[in-house]
N, C-alpha and C. Protein backbone atom coordinates (compact mmCIF):
# COMPACT_ATOMS: atom_id res chain seq x y z
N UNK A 1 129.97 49.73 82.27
CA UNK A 1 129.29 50.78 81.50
C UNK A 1 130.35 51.58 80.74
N UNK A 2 130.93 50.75 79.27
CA UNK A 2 131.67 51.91 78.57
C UNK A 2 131.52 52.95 78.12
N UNK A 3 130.73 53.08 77.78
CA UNK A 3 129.50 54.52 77.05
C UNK A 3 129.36 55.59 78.22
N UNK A 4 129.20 55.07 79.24
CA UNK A 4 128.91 56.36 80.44
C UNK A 4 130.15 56.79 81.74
N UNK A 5 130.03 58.21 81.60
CA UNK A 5 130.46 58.62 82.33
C UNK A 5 129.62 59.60 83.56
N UNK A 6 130.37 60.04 84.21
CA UNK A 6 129.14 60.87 85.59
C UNK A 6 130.17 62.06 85.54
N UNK A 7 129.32 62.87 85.75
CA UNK A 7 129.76 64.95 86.24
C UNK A 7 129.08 64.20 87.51
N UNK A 8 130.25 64.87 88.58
CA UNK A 8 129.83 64.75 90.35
C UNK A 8 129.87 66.34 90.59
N UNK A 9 128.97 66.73 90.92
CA UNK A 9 128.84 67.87 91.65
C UNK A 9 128.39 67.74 93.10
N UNK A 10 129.35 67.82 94.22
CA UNK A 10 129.31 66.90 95.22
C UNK A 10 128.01 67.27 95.81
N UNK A 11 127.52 66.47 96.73
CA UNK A 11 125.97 66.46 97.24
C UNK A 11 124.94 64.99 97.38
N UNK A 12 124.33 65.39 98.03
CA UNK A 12 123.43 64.32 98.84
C UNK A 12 123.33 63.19 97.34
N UNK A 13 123.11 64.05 96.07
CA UNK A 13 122.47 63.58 95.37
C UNK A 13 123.00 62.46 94.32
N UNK A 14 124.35 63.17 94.48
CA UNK A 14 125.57 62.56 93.56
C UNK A 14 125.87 61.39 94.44
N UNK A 15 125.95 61.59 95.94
CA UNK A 15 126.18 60.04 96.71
C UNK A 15 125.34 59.11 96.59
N UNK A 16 123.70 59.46 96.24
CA UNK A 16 122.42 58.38 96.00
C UNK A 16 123.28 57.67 94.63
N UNK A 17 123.40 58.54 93.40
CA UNK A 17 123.88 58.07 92.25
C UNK A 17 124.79 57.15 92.32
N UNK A 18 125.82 57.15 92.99
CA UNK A 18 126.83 56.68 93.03
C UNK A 18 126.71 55.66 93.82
N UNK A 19 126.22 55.56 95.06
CA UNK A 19 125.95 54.52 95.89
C UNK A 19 124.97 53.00 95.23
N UNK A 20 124.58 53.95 94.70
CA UNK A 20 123.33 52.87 93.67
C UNK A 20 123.91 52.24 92.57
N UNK A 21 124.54 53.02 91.55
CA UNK A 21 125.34 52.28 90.85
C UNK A 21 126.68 51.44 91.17
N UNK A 22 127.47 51.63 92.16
CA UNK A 22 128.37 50.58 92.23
C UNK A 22 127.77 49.54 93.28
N UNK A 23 126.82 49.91 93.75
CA UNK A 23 126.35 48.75 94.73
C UNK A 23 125.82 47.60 93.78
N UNK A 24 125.02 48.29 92.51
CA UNK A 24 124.18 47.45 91.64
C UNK A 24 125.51 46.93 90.63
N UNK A 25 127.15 47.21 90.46
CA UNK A 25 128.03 46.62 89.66
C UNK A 25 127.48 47.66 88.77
N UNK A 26 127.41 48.61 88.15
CA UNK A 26 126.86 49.03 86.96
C UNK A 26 127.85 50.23 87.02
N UNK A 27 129.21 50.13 87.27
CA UNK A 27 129.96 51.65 87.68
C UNK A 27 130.39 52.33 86.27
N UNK A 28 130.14 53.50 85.98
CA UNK A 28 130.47 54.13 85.14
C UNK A 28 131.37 54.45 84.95
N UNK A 29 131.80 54.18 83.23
CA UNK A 29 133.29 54.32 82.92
C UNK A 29 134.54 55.18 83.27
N UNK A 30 133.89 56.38 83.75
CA UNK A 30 134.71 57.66 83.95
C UNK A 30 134.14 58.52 85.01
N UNK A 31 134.56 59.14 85.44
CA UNK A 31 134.29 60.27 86.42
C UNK A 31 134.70 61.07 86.78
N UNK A 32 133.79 62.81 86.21
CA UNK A 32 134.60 63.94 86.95
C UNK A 32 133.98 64.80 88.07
N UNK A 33 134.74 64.74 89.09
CA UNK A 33 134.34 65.41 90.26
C UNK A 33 134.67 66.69 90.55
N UNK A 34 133.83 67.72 90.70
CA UNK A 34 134.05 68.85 90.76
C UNK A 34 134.61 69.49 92.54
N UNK A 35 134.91 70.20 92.70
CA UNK A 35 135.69 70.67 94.10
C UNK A 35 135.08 71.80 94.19
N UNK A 36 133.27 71.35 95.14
CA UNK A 36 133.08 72.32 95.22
C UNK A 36 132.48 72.91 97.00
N UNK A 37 133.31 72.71 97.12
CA UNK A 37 134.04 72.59 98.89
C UNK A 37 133.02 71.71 99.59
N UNK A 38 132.09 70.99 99.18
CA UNK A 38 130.80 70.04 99.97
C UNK A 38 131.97 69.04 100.60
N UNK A 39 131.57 68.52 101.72
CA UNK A 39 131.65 67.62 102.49
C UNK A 39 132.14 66.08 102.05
N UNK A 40 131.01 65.82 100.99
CA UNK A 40 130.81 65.09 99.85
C UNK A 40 132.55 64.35 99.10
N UNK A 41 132.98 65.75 98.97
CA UNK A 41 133.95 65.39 97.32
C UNK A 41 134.73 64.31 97.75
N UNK A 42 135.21 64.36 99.30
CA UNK A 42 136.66 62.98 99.84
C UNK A 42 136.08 61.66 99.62
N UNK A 43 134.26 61.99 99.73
CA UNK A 43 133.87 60.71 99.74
C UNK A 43 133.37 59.97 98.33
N UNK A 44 133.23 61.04 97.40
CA UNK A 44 133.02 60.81 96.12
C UNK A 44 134.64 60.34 95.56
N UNK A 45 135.71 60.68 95.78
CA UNK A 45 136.73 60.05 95.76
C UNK A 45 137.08 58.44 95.97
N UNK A 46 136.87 58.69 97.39
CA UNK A 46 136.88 57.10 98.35
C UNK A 46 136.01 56.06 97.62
N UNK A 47 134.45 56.48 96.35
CA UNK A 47 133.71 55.61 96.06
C UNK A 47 134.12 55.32 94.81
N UNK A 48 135.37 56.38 94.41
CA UNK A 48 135.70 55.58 93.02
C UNK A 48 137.02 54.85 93.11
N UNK A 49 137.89 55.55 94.00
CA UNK A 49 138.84 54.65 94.27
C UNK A 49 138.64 52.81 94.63
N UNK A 50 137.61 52.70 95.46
CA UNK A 50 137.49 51.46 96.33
C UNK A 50 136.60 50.66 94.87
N UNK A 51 136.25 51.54 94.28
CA UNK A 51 135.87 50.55 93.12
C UNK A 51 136.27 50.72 91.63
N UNK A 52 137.73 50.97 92.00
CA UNK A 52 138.21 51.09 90.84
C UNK A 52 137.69 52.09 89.27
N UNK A 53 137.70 53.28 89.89
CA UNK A 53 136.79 53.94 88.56
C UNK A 53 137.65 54.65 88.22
N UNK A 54 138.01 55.12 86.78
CA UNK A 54 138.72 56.20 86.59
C UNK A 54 138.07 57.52 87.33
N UNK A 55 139.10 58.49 87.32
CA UNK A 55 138.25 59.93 87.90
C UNK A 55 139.22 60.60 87.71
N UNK A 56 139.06 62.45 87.56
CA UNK A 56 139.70 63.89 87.57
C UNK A 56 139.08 63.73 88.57
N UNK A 57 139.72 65.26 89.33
CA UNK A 57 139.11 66.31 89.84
C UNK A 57 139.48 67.27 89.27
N UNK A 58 138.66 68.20 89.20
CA UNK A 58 138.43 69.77 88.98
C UNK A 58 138.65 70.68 90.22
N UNK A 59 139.30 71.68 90.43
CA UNK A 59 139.04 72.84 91.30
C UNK A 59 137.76 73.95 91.28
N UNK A 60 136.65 73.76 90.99
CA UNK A 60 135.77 74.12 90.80
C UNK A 60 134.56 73.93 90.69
N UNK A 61 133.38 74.71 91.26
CA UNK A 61 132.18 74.45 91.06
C UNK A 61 131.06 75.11 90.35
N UNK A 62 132.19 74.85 89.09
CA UNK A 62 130.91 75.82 88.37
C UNK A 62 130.75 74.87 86.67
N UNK A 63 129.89 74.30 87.16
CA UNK A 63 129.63 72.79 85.90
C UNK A 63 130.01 73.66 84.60
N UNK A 64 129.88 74.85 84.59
CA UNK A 64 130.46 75.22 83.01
C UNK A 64 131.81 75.90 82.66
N UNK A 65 132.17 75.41 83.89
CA UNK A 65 133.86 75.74 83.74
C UNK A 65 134.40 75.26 82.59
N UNK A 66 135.48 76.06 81.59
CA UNK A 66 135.80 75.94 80.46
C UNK A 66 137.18 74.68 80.73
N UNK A 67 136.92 74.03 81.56
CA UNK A 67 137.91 73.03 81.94
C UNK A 67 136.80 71.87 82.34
N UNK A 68 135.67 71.82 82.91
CA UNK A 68 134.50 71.26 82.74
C UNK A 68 134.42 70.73 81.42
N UNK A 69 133.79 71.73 80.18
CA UNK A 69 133.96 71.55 79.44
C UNK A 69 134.76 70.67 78.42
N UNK A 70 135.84 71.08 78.52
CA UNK A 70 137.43 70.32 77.54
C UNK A 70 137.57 69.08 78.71
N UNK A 71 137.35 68.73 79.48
CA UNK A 71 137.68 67.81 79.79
C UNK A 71 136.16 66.11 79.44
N UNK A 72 135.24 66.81 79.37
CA UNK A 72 134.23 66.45 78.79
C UNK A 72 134.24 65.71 77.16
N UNK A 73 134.84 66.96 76.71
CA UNK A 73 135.28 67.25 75.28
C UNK A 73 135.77 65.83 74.76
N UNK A 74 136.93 65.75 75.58
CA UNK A 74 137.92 64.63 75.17
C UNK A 74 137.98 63.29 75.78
N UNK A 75 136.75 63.10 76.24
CA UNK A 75 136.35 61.64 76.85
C UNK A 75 135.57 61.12 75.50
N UNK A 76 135.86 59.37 75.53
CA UNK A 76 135.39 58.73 74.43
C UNK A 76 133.31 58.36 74.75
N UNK A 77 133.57 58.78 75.93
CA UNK A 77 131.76 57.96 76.43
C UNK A 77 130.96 59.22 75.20
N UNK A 78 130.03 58.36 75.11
CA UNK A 78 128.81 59.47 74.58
C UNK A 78 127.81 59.90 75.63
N UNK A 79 127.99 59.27 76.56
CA UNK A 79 126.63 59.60 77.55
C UNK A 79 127.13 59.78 78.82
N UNK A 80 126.47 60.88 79.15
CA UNK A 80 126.94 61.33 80.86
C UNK A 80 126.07 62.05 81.95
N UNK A 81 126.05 60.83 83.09
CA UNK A 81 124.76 61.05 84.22
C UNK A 81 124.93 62.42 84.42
N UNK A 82 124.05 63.23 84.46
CA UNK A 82 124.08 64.89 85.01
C UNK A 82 124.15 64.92 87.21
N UNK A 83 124.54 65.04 87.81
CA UNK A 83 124.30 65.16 89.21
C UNK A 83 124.16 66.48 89.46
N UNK A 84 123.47 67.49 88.53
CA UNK A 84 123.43 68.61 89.74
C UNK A 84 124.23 69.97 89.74
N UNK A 85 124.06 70.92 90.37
CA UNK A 85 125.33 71.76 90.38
C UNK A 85 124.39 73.21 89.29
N UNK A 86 123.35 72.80 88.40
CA UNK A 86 123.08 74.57 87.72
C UNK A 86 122.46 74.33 86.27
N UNK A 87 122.34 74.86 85.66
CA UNK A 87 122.15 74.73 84.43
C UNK A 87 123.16 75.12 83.20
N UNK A 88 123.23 73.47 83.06
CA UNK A 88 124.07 73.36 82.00
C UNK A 88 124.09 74.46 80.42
N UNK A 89 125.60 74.53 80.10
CA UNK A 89 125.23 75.67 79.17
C UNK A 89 125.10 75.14 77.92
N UNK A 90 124.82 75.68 76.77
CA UNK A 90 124.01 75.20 75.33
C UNK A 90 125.42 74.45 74.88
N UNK A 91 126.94 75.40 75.11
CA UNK A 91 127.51 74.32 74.23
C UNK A 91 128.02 73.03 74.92
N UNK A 92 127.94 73.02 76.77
CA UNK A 92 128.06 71.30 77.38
C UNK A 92 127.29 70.58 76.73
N UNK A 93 126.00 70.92 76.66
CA UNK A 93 125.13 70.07 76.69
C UNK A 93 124.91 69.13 75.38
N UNK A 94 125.81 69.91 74.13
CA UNK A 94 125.90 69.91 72.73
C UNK A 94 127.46 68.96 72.46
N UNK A 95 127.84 68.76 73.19
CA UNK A 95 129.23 68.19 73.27
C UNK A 95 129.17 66.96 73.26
N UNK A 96 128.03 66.42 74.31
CA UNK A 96 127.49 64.63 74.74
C UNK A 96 126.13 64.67 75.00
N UNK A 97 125.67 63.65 75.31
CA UNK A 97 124.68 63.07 75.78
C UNK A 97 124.19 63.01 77.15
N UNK A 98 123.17 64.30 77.95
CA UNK A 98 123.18 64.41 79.41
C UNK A 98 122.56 63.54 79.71
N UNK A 99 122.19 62.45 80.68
CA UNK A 99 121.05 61.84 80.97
C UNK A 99 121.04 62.66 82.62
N UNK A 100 119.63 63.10 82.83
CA UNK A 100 118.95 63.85 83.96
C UNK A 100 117.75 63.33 84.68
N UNK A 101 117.33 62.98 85.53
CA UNK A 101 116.68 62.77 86.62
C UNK A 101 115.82 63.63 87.05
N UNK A 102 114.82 64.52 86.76
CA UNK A 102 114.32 65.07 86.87
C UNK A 102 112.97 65.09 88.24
N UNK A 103 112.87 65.44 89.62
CA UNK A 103 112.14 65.13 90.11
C UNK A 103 110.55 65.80 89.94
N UNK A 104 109.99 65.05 88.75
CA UNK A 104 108.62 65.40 88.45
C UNK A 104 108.14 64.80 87.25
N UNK A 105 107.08 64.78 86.72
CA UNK A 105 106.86 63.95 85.78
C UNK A 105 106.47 64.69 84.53
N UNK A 106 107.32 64.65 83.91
CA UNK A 106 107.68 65.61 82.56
C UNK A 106 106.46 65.36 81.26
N UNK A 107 106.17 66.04 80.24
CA UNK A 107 106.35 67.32 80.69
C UNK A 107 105.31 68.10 81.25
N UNK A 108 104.24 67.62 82.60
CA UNK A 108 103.20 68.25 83.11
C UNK A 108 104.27 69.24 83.80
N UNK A 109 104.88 68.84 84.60
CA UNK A 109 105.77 69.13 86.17
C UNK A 109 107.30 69.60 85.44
N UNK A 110 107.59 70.94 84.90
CA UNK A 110 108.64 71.57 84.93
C UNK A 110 109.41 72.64 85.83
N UNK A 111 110.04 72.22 86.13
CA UNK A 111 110.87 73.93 87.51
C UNK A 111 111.40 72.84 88.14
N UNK A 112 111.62 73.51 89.28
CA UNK A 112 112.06 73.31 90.59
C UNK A 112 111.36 72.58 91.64
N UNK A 113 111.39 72.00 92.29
CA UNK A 113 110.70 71.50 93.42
C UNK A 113 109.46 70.92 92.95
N UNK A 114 109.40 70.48 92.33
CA UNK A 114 108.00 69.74 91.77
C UNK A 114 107.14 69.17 92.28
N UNK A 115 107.65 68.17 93.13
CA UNK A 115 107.42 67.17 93.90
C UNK A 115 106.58 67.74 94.94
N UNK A 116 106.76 69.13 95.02
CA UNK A 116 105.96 69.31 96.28
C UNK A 116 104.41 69.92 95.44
N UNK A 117 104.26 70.33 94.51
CA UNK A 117 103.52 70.63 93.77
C UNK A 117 102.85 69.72 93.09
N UNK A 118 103.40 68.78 92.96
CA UNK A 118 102.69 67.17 92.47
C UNK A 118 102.12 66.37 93.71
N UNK A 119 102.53 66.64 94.98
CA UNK A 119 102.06 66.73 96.45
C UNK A 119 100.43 67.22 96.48
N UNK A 120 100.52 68.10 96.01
CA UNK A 120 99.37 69.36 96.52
C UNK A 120 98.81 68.67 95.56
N UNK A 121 98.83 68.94 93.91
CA UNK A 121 97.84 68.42 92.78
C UNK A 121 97.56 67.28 92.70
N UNK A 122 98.22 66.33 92.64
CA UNK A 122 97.98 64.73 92.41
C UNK A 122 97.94 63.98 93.84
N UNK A 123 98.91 64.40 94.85
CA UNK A 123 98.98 63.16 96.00
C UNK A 123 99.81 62.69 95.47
N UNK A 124 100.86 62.15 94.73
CA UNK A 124 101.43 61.78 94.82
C UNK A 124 103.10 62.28 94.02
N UNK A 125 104.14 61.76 93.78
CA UNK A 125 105.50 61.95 94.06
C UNK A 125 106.26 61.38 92.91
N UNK A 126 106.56 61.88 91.51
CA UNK A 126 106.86 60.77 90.41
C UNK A 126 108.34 61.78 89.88
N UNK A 127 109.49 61.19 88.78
CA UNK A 127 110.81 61.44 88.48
C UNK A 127 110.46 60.93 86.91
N UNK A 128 111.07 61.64 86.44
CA UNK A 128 111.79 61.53 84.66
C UNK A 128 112.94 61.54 84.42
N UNK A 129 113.13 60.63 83.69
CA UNK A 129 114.63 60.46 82.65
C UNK A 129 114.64 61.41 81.60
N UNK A 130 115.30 62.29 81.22
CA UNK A 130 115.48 62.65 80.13
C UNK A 130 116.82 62.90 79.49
N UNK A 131 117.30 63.16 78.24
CA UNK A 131 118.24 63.44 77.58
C UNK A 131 118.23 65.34 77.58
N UNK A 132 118.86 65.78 77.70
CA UNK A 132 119.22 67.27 78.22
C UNK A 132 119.25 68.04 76.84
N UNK A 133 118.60 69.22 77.10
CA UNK A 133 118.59 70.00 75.69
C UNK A 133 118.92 71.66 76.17
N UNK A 134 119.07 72.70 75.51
CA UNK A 134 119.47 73.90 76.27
C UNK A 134 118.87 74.25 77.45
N UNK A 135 116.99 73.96 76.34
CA UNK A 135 115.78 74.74 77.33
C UNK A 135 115.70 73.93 78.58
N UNK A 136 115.47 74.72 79.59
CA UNK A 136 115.16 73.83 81.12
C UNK A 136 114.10 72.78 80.87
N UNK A 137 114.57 71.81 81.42
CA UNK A 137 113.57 70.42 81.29
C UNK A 137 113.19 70.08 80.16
N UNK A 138 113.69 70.11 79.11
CA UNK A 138 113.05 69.91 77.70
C UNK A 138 113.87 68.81 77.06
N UNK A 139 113.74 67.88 76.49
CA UNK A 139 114.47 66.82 75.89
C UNK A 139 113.96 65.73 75.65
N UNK A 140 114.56 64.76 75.23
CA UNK A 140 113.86 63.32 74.60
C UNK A 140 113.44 62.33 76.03
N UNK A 141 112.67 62.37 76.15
CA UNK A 141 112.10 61.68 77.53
C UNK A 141 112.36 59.99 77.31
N UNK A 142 113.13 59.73 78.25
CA UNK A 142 113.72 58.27 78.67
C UNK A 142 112.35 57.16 79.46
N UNK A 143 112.15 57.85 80.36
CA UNK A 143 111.44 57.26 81.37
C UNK A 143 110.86 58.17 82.07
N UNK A 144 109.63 57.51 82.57
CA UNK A 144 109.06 58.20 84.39
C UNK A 144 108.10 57.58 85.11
N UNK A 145 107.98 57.34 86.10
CA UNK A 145 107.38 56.43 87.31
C UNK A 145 107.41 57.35 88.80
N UNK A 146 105.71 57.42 88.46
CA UNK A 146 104.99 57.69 89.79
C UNK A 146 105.33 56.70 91.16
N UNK A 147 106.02 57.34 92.15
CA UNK A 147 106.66 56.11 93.54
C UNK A 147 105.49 56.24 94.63
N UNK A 148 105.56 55.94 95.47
CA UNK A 148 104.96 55.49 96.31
C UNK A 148 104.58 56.56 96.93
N UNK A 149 104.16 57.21 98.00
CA UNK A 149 103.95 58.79 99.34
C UNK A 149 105.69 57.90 99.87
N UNK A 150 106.55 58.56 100.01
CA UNK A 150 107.11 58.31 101.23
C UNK A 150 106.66 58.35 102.72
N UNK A 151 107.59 57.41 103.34
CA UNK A 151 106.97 57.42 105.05
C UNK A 151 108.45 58.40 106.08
N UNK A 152 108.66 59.73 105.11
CA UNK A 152 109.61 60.20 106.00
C UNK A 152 109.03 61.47 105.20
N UNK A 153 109.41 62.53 106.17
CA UNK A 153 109.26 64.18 105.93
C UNK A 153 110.04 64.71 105.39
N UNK A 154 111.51 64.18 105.42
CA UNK A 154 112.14 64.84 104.77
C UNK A 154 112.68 64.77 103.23
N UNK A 155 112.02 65.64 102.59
CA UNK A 155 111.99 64.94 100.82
C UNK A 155 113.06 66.03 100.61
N UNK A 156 113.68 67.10 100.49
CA UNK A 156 114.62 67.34 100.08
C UNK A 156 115.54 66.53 100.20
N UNK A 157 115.98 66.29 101.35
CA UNK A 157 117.50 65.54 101.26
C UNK A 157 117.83 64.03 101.40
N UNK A 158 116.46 64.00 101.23
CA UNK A 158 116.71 61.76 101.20
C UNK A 158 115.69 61.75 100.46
N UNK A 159 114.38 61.71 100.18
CA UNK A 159 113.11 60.90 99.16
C UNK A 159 113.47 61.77 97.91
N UNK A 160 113.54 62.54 97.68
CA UNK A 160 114.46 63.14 96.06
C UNK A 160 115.45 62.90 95.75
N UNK A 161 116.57 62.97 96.05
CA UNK A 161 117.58 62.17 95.13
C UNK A 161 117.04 60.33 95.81
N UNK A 162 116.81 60.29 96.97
CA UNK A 162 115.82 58.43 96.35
C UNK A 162 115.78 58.42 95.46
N UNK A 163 114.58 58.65 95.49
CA UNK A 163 114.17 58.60 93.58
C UNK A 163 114.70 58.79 92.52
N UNK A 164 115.22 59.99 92.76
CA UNK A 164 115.92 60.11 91.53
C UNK A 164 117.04 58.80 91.41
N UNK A 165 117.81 58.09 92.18
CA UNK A 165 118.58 57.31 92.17
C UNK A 165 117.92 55.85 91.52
N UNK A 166 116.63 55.64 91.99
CA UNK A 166 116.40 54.39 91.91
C UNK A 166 115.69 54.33 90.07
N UNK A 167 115.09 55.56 89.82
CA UNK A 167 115.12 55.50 88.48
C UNK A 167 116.18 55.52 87.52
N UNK A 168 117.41 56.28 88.44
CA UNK A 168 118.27 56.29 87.47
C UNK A 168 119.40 54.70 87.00
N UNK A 169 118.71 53.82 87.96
CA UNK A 169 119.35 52.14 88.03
C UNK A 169 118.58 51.64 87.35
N UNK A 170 117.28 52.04 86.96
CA UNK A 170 116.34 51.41 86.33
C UNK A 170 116.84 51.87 84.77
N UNK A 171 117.29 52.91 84.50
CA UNK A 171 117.20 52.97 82.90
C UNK A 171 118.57 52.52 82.73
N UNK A 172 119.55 52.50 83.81
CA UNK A 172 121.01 51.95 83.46
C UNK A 172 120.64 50.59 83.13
N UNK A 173 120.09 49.70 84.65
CA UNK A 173 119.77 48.13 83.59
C UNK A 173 119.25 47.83 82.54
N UNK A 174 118.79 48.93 82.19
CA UNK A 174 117.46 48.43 80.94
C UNK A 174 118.36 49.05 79.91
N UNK A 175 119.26 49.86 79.75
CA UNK A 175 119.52 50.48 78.56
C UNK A 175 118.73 51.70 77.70
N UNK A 176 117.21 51.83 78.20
CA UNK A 176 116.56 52.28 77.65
C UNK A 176 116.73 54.12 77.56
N UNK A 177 118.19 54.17 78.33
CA UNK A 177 118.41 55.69 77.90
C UNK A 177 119.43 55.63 76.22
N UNK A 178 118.96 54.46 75.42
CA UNK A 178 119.32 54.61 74.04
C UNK A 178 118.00 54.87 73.18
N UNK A 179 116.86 54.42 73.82
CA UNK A 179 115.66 54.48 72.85
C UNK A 179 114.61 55.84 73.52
N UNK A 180 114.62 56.65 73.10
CA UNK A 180 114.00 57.55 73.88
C UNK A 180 112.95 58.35 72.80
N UNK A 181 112.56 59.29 73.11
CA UNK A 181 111.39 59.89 72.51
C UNK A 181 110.75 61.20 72.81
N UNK A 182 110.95 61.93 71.88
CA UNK A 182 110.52 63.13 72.28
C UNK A 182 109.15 63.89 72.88
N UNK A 183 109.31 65.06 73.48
CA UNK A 183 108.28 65.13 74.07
C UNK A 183 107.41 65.63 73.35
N UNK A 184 105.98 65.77 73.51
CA UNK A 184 104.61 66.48 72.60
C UNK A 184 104.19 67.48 72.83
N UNK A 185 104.30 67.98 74.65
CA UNK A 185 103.19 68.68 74.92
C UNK A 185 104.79 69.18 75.49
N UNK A 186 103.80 71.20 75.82
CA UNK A 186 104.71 71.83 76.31
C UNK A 186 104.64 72.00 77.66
N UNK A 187 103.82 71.92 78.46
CA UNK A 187 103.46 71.11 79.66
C UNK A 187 103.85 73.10 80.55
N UNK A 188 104.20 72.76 81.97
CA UNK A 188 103.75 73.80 82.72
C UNK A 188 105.14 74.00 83.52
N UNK A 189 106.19 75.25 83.73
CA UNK A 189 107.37 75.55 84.23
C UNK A 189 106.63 75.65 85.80
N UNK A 190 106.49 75.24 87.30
CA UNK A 190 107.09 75.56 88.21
C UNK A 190 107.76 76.09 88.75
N UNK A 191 108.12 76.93 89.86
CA UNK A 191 109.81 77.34 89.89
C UNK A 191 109.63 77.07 92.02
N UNK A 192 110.63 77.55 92.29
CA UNK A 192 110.90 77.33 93.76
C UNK A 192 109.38 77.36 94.81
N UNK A 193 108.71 76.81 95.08
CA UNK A 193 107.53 76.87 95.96
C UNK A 193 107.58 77.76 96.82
N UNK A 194 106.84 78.29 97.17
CA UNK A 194 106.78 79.24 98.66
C UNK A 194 106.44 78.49 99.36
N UNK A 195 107.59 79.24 100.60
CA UNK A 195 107.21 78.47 101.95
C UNK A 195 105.88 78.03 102.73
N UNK A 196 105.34 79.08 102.25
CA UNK A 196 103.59 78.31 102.85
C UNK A 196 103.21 77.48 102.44
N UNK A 197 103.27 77.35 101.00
CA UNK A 197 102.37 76.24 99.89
C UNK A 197 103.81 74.94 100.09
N UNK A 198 104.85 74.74 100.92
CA UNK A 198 105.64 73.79 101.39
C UNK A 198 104.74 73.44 102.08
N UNK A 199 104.74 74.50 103.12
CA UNK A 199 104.32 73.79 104.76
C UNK A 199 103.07 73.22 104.48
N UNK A 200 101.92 73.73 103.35
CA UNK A 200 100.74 72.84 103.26
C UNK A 200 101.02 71.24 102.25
N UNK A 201 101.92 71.42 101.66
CA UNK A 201 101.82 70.09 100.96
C UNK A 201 102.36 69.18 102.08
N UNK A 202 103.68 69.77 103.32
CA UNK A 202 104.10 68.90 103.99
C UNK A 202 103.08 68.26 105.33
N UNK A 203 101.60 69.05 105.34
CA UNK A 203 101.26 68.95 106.03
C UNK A 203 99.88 67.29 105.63
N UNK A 204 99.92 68.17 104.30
CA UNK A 204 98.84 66.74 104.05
C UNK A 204 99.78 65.37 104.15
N UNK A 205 101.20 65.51 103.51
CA UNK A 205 101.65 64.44 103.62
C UNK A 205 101.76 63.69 104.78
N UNK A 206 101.99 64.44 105.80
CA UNK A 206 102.28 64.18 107.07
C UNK A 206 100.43 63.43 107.79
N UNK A 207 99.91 63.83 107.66
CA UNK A 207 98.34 63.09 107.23
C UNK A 207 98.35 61.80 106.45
N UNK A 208 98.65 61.82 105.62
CA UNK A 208 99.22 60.23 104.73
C UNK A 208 99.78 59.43 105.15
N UNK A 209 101.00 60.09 106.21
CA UNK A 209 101.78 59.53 106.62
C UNK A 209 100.83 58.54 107.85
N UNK A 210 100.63 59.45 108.55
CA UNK A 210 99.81 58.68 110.06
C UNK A 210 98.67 57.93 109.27
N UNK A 211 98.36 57.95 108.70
CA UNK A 211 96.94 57.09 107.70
C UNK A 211 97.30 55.90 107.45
């Protein structure tokens, strides 16, 4: 993959990414890893070393570090997996090409935590590709695919970046984060769920689950 590079902002989510793409041969040209004291970063190291990837590190975790930035700046890729870490600022995002993973299905399902809100409304659990623009969640939509109910409870830290991982192998083989298309509708912002309206979406699921 000459064209792509990855921002690691260490986390559960950046290891799905990464695990998926060099397992699938599809390793991205470049890689910068941010130091942002997670557990994560030795091993986000260890996965580019053992497969030969270029990589920085950064001392920092703040994706809009003005060294973030310039180091961004002066890479030849045009396109670069987003993993996480905040919201990117107007002039990163203006520099290259973000491709983002979005867990929800754009643009009904905007915010945060979607998934659990697409839980409650639909029953079911779907992710978007998109190309990154200032506004939160807004951009040329790549892809998106409704997955299955998972058969585990815990969707923060394994069935979300899942997903997000396995879509994001799907538009790497296909290429199709070159042909993309903008969105129509302005669809509906979300933001962090309350804990009750968690515990009820986790509860129907958990009903699905035994079903």
């Amino acid at each position: 993959m000459n064209n792509i590079g990855i921002l690691l902002y260490p986390g559960t989510r950046a290891m799905f990414y990464m695990q998926e793409l060099v397992n699938n041969k599809l390793n991205p040209s470049y890689a910068l890893i941010l130091d942002n004291k997670n557990n994560h970063f030795k091993d986000l190291i260890k996965i580019c070393k053992n497969n030969e990837i270029e990589y920085e590190t950064l001392k920092t975790s703040n994706i809009n570090d003005i060294e973030v930035v310039e180091k961004i700046r002066k890479r030849e890729e045009n396109y670069f997996i987003f993993s996480g870490g905040g919201i990117l600022s107007k002039e990163i995002v203006n520099i290259k090409k973000f491709i983002h993973i979005h867990p929800g299905i754009l643009p009904e399902y905007k915010g945060s935590t979607c998934f659990y809100y697409s839980l409650l409304n639909d029953k079911n659990i779907g992710a978007s590709a998109f190309i990154m623009k200032p506004e939160i969640d807004s951009g040329e939509i790549i892809a998106k695919k409704v997955f299955p109910l998972p058969k585990t409870m815990d969707l923060d830290n394994y069935y979300d970046p899942f997903i997000r991982s396995r879509l994001l192998l799907e538009i790497i083989k296909n290429r199709s984060y070159v042909k993309t298309r903008l969105q129509t509708k302005k669809g509906k912002d979300y933001y962090i769920i309350h804990p009750v309206l968690k515990h009820i979406a986790l509860l129907d699921l958990e009903k699905e689950i035994k079903n």
